[in-house]
Protein backbone atom coordinates (compact mmCIF):
# COMPACT_ATOMS: atom_id res chain seq x y z
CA UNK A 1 0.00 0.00 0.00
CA UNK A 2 2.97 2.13 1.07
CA UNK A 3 4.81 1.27 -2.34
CA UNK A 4 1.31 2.13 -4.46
CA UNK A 5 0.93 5.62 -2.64
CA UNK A 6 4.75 6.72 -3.33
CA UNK A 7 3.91 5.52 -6.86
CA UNK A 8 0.51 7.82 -7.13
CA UNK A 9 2.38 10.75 -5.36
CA UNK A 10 5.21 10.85 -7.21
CA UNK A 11 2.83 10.68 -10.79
CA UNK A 12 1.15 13.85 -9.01
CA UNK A 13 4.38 15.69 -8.73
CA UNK A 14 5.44 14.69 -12.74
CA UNK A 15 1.75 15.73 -13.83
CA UNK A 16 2.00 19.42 -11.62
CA UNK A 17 5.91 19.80 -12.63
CA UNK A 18 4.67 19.13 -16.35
CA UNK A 19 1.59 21.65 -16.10
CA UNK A 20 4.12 24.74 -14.10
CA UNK A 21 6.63 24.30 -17.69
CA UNK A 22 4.42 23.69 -20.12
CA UNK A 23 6.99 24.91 -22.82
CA UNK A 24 9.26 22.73 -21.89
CA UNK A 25 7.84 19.70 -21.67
CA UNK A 26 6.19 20.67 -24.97
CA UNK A 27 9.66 21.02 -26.83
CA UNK A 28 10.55 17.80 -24.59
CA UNK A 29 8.02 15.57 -25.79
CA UNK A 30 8.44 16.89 -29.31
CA UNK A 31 11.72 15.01 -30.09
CA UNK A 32 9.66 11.57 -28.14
CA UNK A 33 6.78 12.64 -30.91
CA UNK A 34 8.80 12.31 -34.00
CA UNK A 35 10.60 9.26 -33.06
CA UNK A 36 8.25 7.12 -32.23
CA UNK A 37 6.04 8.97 -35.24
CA UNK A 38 8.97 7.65 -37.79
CA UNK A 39 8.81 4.17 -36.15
CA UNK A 40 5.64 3.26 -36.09
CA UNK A 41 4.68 4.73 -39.61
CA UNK A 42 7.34 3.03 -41.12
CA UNK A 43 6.41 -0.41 -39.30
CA UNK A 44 2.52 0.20 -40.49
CA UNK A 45 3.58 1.02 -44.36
CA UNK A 46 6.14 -2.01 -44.52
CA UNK A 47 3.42 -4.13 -42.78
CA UNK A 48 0.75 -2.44 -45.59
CA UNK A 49 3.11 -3.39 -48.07
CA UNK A 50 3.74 -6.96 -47.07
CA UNK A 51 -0.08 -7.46 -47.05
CA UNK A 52 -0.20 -5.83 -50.31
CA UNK A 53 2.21 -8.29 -51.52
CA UNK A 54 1.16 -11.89 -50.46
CA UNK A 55 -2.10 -10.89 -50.98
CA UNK A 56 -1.03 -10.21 -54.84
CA UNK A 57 1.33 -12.63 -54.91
CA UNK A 58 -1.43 -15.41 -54.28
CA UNK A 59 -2.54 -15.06 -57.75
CA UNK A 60 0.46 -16.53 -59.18
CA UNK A 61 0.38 -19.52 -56.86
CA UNK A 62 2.77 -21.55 -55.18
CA UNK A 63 2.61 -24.37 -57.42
CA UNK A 64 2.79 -22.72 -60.90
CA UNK A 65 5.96 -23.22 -62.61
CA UNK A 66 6.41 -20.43 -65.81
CA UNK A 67 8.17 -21.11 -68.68
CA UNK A 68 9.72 -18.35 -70.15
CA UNK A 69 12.61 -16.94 -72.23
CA UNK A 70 14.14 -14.75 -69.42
CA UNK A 71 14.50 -15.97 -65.83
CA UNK A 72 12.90 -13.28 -63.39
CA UNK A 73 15.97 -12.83 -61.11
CA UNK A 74 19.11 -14.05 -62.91
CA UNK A 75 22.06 -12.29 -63.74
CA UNK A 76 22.67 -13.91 -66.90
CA UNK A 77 23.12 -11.30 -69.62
CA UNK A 78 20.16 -10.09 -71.01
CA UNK A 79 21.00 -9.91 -74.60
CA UNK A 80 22.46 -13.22 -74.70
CA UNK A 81 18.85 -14.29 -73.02
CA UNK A 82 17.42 -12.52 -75.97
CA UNK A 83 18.88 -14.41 -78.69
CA UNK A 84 17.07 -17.65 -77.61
CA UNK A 85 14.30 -18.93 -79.27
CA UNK A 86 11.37 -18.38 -78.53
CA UNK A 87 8.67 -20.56 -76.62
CA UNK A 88 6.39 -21.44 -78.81
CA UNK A 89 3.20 -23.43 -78.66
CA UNK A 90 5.22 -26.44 -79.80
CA UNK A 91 6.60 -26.54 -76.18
CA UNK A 92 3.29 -26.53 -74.63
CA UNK A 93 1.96 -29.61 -76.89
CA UNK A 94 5.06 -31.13 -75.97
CA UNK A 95 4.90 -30.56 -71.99
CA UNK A 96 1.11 -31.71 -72.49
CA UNK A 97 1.84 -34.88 -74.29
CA UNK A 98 4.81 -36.24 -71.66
CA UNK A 99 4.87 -34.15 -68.40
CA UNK A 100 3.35 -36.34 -65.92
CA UNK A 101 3.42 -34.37 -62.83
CA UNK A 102 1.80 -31.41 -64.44
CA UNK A 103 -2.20 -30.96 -63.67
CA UNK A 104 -2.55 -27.97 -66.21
CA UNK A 105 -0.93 -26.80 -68.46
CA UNK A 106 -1.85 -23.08 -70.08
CA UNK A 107 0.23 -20.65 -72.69
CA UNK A 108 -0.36 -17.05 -72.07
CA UNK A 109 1.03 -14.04 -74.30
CA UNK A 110 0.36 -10.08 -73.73
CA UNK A 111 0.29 -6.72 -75.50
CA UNK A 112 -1.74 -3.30 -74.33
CA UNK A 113 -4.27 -2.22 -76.28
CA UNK A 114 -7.47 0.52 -75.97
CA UNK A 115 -10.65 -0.98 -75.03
CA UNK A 116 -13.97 0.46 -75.61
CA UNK A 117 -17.67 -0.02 -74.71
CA UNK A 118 -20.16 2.33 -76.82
CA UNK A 119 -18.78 5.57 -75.88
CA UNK A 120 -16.35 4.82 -73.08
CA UNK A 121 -12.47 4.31 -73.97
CA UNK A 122 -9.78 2.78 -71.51
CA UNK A 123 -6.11 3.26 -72.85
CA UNK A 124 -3.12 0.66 -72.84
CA UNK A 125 -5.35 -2.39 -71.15
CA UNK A 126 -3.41 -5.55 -70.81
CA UNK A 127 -4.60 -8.18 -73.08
CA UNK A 128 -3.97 -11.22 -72.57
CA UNK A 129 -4.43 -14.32 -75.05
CA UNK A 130 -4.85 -17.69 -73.30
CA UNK A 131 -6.80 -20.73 -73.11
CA UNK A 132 -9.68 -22.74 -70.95
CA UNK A 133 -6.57 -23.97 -68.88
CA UNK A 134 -5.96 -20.28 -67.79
CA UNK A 135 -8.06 -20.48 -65.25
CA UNK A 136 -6.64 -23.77 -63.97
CA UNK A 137 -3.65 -22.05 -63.01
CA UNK A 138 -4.57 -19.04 -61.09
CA UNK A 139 -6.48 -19.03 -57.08
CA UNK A 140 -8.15 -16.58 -58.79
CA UNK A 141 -11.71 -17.71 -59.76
CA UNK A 142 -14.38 -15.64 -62.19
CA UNK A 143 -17.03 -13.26 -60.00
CA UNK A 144 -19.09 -12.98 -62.57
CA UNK A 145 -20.25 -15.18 -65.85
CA UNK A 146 -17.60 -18.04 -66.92
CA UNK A 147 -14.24 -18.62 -68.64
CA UNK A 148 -13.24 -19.90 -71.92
CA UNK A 149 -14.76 -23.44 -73.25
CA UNK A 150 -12.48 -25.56 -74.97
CA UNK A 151 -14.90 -25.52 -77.79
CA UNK A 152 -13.94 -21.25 -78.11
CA UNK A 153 -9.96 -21.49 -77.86
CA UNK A 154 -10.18 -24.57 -80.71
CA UNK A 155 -12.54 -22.56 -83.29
CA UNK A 156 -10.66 -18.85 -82.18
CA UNK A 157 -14.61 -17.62 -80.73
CA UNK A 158 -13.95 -13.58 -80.22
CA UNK A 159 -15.05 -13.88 -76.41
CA UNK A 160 -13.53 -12.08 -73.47
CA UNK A 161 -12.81 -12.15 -69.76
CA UNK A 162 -12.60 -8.88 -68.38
CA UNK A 163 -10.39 -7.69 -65.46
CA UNK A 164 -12.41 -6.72 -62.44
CA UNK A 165 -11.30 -2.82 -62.59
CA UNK A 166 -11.62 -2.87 -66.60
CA UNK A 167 -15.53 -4.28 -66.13
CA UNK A 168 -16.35 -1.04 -63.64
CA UNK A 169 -15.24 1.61 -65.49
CA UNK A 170 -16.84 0.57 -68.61
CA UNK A 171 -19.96 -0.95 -67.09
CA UNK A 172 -20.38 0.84 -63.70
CA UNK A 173 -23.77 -0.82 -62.10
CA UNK A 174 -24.40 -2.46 -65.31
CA UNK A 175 -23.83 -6.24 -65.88
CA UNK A 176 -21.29 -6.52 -68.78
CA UNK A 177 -21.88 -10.55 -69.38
CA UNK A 178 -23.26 -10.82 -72.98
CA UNK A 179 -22.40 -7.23 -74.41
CA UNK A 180 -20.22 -6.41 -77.07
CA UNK A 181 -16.65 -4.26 -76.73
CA UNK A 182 -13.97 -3.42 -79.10
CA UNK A 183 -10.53 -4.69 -78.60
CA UNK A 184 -7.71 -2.60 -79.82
CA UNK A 185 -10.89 -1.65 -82.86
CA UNK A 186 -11.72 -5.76 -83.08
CA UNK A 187 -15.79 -6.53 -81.82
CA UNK A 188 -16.25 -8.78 -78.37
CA UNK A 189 -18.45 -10.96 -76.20
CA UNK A 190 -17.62 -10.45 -72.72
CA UNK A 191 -18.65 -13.68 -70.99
CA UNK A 192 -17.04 -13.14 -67.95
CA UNK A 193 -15.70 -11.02 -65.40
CA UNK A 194 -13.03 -11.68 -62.80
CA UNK A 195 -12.12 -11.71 -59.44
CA UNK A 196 -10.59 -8.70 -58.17
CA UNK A 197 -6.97 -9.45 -57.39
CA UNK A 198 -5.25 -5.93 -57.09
CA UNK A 199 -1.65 -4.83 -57.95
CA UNK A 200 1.37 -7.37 -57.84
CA UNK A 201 4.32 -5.19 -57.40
CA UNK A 202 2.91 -1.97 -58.77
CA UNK A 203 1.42 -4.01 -61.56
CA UNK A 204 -2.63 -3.59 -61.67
CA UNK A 205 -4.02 -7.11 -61.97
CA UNK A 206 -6.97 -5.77 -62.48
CA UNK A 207 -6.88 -3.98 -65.80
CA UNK A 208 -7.14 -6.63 -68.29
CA UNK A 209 -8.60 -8.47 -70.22
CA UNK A 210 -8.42 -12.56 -71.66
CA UNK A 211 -8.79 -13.68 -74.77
CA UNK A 212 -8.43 -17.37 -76.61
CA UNK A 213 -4.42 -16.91 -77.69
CA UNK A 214 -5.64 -17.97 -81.11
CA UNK A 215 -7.89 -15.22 -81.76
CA UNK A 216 -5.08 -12.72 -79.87
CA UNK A 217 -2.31 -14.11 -82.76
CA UNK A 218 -5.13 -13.53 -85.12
CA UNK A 219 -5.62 -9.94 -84.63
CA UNK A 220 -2.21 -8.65 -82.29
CA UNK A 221 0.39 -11.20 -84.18
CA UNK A 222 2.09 -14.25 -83.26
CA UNK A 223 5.79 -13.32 -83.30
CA UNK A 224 5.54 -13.02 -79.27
CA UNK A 225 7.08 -13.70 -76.32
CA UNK A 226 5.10 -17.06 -74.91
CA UNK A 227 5.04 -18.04 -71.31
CA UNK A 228 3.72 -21.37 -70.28
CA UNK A 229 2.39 -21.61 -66.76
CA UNK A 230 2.43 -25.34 -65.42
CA UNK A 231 0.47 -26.09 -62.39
CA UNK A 232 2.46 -29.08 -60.75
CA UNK A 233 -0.13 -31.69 -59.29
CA UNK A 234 1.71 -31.99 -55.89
CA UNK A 235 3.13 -28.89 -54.63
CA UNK A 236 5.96 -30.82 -52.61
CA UNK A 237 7.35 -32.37 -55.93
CA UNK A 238 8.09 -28.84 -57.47
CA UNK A 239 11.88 -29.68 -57.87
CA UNK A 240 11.38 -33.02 -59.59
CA UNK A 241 8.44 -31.39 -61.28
CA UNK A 242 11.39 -28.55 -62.57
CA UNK A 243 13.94 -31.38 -63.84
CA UNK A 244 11.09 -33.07 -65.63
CA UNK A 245 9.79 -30.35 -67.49
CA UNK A 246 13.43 -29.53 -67.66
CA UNK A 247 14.07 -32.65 -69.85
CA UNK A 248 10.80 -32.43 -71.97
CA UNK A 249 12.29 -28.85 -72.81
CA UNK A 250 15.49 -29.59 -73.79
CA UNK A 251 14.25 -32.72 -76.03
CA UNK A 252 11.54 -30.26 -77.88
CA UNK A 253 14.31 -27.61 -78.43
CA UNK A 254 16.75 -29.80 -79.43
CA UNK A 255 19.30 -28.30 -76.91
CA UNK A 256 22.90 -30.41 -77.36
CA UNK A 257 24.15 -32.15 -74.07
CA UNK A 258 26.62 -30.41 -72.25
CA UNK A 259 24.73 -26.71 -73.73
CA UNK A 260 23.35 -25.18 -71.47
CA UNK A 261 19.33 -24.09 -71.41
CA UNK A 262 17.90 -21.65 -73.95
CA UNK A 263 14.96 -20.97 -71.75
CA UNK A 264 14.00 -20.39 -67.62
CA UNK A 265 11.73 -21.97 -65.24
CA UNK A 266 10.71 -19.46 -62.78
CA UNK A 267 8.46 -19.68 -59.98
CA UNK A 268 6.73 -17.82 -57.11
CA UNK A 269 9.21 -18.85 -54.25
CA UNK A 270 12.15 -16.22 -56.49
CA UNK A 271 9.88 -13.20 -56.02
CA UNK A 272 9.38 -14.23 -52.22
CA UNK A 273 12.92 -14.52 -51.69
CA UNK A 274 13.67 -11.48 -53.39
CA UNK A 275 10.95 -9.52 -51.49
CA UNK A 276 11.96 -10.85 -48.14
CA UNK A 277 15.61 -9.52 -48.38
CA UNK A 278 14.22 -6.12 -49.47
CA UNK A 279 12.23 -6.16 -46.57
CA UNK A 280 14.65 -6.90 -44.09
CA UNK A 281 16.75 -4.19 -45.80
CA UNK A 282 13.30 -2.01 -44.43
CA UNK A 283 13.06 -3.02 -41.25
CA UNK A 284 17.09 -2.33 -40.58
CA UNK A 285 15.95 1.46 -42.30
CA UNK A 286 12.67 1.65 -39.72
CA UNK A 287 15.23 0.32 -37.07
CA UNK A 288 17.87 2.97 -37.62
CA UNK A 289 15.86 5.53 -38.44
CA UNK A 290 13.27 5.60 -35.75
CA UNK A 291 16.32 4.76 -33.17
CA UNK A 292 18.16 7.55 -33.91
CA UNK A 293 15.14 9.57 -33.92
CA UNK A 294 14.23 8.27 -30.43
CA UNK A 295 17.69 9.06 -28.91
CA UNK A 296 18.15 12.47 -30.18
CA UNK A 297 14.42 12.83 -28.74
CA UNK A 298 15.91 10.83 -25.23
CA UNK A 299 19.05 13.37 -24.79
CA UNK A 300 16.29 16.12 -24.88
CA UNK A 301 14.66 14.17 -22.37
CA UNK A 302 17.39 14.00 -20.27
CA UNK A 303 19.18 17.61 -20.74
CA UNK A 304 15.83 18.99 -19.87
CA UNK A 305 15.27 16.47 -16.79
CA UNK A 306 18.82 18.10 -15.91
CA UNK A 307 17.74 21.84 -16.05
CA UNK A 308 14.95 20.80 -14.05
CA UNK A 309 17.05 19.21 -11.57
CA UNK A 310 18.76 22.02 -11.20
CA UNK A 311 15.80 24.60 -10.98
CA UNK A 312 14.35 22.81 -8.13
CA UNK A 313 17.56 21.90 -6.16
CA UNK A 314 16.21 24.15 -3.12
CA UNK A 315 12.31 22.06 -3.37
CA UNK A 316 14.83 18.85 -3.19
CA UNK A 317 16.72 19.98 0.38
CA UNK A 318 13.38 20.70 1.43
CA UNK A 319 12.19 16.98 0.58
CA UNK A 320 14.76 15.66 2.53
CA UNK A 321 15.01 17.81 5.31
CA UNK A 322 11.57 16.65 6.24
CA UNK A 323 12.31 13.22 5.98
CA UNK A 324 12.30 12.33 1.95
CA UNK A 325 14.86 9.37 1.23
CA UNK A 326 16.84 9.65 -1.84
CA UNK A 327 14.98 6.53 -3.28
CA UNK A 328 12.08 8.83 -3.20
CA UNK A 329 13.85 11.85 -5.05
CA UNK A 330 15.49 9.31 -7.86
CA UNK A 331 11.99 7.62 -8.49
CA UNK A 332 10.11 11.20 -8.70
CA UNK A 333 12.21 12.33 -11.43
CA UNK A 334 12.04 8.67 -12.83
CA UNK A 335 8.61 8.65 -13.18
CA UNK A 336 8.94 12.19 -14.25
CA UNK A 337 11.14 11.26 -17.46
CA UNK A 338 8.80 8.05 -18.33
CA UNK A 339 5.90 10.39 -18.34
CA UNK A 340 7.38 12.49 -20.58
CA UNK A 341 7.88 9.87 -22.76
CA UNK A 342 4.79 8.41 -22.88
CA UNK A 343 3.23 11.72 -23.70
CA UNK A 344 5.27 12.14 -26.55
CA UNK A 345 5.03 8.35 -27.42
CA UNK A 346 1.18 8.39 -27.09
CA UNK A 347 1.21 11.90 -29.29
CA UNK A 348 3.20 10.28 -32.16
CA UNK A 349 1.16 6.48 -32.06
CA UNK A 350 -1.50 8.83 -32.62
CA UNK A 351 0.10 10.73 -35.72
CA UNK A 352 1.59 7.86 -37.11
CA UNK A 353 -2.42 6.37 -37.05
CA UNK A 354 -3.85 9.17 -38.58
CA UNK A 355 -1.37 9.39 -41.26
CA UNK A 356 -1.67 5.56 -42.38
CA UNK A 357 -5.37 6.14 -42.38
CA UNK A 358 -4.71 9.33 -45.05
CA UNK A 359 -2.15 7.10 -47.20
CA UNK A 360 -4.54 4.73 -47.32
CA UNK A 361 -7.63 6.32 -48.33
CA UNK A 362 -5.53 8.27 -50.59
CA UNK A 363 -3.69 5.52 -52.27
CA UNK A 364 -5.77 2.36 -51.75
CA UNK A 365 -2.76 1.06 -49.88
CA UNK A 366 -3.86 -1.46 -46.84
CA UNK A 367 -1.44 0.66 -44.48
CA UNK A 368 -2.68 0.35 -40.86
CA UNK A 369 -1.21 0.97 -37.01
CA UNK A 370 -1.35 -2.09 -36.35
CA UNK A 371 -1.04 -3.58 -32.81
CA UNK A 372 2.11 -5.02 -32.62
CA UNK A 373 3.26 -1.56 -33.87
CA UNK A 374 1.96 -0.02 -30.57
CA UNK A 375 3.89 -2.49 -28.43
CA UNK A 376 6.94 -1.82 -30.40
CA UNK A 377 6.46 1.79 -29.52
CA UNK A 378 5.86 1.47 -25.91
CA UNK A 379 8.74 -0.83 -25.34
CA UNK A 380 10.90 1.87 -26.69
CA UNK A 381 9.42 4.89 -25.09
CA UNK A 382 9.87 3.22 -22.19
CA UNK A 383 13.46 1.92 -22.91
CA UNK A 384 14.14 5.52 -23.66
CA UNK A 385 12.44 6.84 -20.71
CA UNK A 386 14.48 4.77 -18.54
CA UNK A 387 17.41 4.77 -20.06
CA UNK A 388 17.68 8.65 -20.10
CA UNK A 389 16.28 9.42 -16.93
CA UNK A 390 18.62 7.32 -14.66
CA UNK A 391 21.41 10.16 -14.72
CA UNK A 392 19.18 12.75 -13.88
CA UNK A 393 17.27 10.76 -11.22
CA UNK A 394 20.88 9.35 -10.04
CA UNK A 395 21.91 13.31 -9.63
CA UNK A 396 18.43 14.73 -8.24
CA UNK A 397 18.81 11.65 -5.49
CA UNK A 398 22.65 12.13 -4.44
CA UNK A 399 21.90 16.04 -3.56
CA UNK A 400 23.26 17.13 -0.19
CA UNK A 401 20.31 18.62 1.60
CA UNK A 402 22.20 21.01 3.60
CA UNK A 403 24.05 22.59 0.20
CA UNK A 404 20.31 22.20 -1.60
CA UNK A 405 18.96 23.92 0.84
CA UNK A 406 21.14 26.94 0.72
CA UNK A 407 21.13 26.55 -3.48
CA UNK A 408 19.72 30.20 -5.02
């Protein structure tokens, strides 16, 4: 009971020292409020951003392999990349006839073009030309209608799938299944619309569109780029599912022995990897950042915990000339300094809310304070708070009361 009234008394004495200087525990809290601010913003937009990105990221799917004529992450040289032949839709007959470990297997080639709906133009859509396996090989199912038939790809039917933003602007309220649009100036049947999926590394999943690939190399050319996108049939066998599409490859292409591949297998787990280092690389900036703001804000703390020590040397000698032990003086100013901190701390959690909730409403960008960015901020503050207040405390206790009390 003793131990809980010192406690309350000594919060009284922070809250009344705090109110008598309020410009100075304004300009103290102010360099608590910006670190913890940085911090915590930081924490909420890399946390946004790693939302952002698996939830993207699940489109591709874990247990799609793409073939394609550049790896996504190599080092190789591009223009030697470049000279390789291209995938062609020999390779996929050829995967389809003796891959045994693949479930689906779907060619996909793009190109931007305008899209337009009566009087309503969108500029540089994706289009993409596929087939009824497309859908096979995404998590990402159709909202609205249905995909490709296999009947459509084979006879080159002029029907689309549209891309969940691409179907809103065009169609607002109205249900787009069954109406005609023009594709790069080439008439439509939308049959479908998809799920909404969002961006994939500042790529808008969204806005596009699919068409059967042989009505795309009909109208937008065949001399493209292919990628084939196998969905392996058990997701633990992805390695032996890579050496035997691996073989089937090198067979089709005629590759020598001892040459080495004219074409890339990539797959999701690259982009994870790659993502994870360049968050860490984050984190260490949030880290450094926000610590360094947090100490320049702590040596405020303390230099100002040390003029106020020294304003209020005399109110000390009278503390313990009436029977206050320096215990009590070194937790006073304790408490003191911890307050201060969590004023500031509080203050910037606040800021650092408010301004996730602007970025995203302003940029569709799931950035939140979350609550394991709050605890992350209080264990600071109050590292800081501690940390930084011991010297002053440490002083205010070892004061002589007789000297104190003569102090002018």
């Amino acid at each position: 009971m003793h131990i809980q009234i010192t406690l309350w008394e000594n919060i009284k004495l922070a809250f009344h020292a705090l109110g008598a200087h309020k410009l100075r525990a304004f300009l103290t809290t102010l360099g608590i409020f910006v670190g913890i601010f940085v911090f915590v913003l930081i924490h909420s937009l890399i946390i946004g951003v790693n939302t952002a990105f698996y939830n993207s990221i699940s489109a591709i799917g874990s247990d799609i392999l793409y073939i394609q004529k550049f790896s996504w992450l190599s080092r190789d040289d591009w223009f030697k990349a470049r000279n390789r032949k291209d995938i062609t839709m020999k390779d996929v007959e050829a995967i389809r006839q003796h891959a045994l470990m693949a479930s689906a297997v779907c060619p996909s080639v793009g190109t931007r073009r305008n899209v337009k709906y009566e009087n309503k133009l969108l500029e540089n859509v994706v289009i993409e030309g596929t087939d009824e396996q497309g859908i096979l090989v995404s998590d990402v199912s159709v909202d609205n209608g249905r995909y490709f038939t296999e009947f459509e790809c084979d006879h080159n039917r002029s029907v689309c799938v549209l891309g969940y933003e691409v179907a809103n602007r065009l169609f607002d309220k109205i249900n787009p299944v069954g109406r005609k649009v023009k594709i790069g100036g080439h008439p439509f049947r939308v049959i479908g619309v998809m799920q909404k999926q969002g961006t994939l590394m500042g790529h808008n999943l969204d806005f596009s569109v699919q068409i059967p690939i042989g009505v795309f190399q009909k109208f937008f050319g065949s001399r493209r780029w292919l990628t084939i996108a196998v969905k392996v049939a058990d997701q633990n066998r992805l390695t032996e599912a890579t050496y035997e599409l691996t073989g089937i490859l090198r067979r089709a292409r005629k590759v020598p022995p001892g040459e080495e591949n004219d074409f890339a297998i990539n797959q999701m787990s690259q982009l994870t990897k790659a993502y994870n280092n360049l968050t860490f690389v984050l984190w260490a900036v949030a880290l450094v950042v926000g610590g360094m703001a947090l100490i320049v804000g702590g040596i405020g703390v303390m230099n100002i915990m040390l003029v106020s020590v020294t304003e209020r040397t005399r109110e000390i000698g009278i503390r313990k000339a009436i029977g206050a032990r320096s215990s009590n003086i070194r937790w006073q100013f304790f408490i003191e300094s911890i307050m201060v901190c969590v004023l500031g701390g509080i203050i910037g959690i606040a800021g650092a809310a408010l301004a996730a909730a602007i970025i995203a409403a302003s940029f569709d960008f799931p950035a939140a304070v979350t609550a394991l960015s709050v605890f992350w901020g209080f264990v600071f503050i109050l590292c800081v708070g501690l940390f930084f207040g011991i010297y002053p405390a440490h002083k205010a206790a070892r004061l002589n009361p007789i000297v104190a009390l003569r102090f002018e």
